[in-house]
Structures are given as C-alpha cells and as structure tokens.
C-alpha atoms as a PDB file:
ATOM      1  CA  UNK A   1       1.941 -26.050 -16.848  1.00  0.00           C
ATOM      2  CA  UNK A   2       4.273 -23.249 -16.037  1.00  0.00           C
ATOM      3  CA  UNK A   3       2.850 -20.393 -14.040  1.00  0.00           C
ATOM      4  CA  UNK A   4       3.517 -16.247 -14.614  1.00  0.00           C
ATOM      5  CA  UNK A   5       3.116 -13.417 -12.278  1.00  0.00           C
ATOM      6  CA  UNK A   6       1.590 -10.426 -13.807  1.00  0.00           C
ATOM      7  CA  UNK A   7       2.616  -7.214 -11.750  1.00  0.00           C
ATOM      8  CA  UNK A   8       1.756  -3.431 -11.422  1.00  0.00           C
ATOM      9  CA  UNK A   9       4.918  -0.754 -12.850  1.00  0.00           C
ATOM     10  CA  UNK A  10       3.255   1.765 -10.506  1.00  0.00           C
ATOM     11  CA  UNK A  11       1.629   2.019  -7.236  1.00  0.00           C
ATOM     12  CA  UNK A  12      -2.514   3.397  -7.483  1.00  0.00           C
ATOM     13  CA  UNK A  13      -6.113   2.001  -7.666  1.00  0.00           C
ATOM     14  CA  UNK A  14      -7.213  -0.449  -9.344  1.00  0.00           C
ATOM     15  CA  UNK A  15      -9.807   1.319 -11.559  1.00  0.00           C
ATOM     16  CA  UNK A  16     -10.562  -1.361 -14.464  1.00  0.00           C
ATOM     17  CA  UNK A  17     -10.718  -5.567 -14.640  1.00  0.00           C
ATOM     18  CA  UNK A  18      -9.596  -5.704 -18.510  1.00  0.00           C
ATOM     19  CA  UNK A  19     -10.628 -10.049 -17.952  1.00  0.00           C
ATOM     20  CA  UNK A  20     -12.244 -12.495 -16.300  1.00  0.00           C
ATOM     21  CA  UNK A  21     -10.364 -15.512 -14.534  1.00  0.00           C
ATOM     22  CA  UNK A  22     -10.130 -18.228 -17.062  1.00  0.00           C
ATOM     23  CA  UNK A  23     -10.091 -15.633 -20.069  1.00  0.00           C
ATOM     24  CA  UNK A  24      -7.468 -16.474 -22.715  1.00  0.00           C
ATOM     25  CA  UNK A  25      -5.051 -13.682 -23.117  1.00  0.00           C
ATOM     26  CA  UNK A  26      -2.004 -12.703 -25.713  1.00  0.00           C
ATOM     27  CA  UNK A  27       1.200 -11.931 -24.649  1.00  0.00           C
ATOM     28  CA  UNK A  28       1.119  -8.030 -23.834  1.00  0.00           C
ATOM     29  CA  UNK A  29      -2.541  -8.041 -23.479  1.00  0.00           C
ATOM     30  CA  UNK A  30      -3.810  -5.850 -20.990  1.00  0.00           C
ATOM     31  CA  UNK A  31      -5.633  -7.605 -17.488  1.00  0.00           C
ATOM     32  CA  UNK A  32      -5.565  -5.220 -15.454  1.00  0.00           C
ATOM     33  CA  UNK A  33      -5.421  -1.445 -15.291  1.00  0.00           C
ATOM     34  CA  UNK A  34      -4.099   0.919 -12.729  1.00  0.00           C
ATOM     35  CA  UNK A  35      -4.778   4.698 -12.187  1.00  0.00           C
ATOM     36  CA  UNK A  36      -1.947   6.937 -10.538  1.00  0.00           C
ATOM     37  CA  UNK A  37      -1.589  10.667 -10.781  1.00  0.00           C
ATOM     38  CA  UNK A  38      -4.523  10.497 -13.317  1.00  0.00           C
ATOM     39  CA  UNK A  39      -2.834   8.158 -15.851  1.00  0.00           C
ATOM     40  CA  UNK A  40      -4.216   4.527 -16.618  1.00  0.00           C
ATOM     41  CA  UNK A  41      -1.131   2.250 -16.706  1.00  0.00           C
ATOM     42  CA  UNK A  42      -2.006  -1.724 -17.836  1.00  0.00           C
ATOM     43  CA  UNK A  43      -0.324  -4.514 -16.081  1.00  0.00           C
ATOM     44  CA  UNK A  44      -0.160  -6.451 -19.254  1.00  0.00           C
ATOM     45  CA  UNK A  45       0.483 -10.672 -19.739  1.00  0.00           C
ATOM     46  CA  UNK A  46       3.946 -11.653 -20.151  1.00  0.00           C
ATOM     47  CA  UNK A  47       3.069 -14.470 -22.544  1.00  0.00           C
ATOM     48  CA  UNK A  48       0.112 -16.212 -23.757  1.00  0.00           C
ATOM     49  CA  UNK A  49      -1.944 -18.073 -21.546  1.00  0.00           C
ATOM     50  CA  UNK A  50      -5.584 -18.300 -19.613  1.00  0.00           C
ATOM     51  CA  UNK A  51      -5.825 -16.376 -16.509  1.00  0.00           C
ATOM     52  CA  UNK A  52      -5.585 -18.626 -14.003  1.00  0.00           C
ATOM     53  CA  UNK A  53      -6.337 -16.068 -10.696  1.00  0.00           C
ATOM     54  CA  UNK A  54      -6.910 -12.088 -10.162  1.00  0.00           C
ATOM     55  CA  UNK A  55      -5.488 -11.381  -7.240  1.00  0.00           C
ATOM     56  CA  UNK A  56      -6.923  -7.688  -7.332  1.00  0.00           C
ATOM     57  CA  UNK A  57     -10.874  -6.006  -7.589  1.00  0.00           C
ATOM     58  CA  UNK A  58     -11.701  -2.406  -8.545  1.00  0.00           C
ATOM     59  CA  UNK A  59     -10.995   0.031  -6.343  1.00  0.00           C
ATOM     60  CA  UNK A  60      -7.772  -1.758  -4.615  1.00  0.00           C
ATOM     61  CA  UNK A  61      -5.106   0.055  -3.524  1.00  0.00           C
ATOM     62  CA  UNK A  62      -1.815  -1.696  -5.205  1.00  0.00           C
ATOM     63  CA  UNK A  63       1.964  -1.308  -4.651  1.00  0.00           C
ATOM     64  CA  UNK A  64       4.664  -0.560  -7.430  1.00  0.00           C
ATOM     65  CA  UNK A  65       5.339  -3.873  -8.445  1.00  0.00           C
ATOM     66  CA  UNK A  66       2.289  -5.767  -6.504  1.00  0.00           C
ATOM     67  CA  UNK A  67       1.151  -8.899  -7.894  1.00  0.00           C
ATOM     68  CA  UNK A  68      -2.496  -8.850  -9.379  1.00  0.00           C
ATOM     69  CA  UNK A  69      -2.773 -11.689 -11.276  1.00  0.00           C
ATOM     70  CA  UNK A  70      -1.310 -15.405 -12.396  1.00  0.00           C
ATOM     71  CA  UNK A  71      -1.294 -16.777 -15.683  1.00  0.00           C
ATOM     72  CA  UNK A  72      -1.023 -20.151 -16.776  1.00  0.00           C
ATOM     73  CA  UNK A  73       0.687 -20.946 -20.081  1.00  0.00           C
END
C-alpha cells in the first residue's frame, strides 16, 4: 500500500494530537496541530487513509516542513 508524509507549513509546538495511530482519516482531515505566534495551524492528510505512525507528541518543538506523521492509503 502506498505510503504519504504528512508535514508541518510552519515551524512551533506541537500543542494538539487531532488522532490516534491507526485512526482512519479523510483527505484534508486534520492530525495534527501546530501553534506558532499564537495561531493553531493543522498539518492535515493528503488523501484518505489510516494513520499508520505519529512521528510527533504534544509539546514538540517542529520545523517548517518537519514530518509528523505517515499515512497509509
């Protein structure tokens, strides 16, 4: 089964797990959620799929484009 990278569009902290690993997720669905300059910014699923890893927890810092999690389609 083909795999996806889900990535961060800014760099911040991790403040909020959206799903769990093996959670079912629609394409734009939010999985994880990152605050920066006191915005909340989702890293959202390319494409429908289960969440195969999260490669993040709460509180991590993350880089502008970091992956967090995979998705398997």
């Amino acid at each position: 089964m083909p795999e996806f990278g889900i990535t961060t569009e800014v760099a911040g902290r991790v403040c909020k797990l959206a799903v769990r690993t093996g959670t079912h997720v629609g394409e734009g669905e939010e999985v994880v959620v990152v605050e920066a300059m006191k915005m909340e910014i989702p890293a959202t699923s390319p494409a429908a799929g289960i969440v195969k890893s999260i490669l993040v927890g709460v509180d991590d810092l993350v880089g502008e484009g970091q992956l967090v999690a995979i998705l398997e389609t």
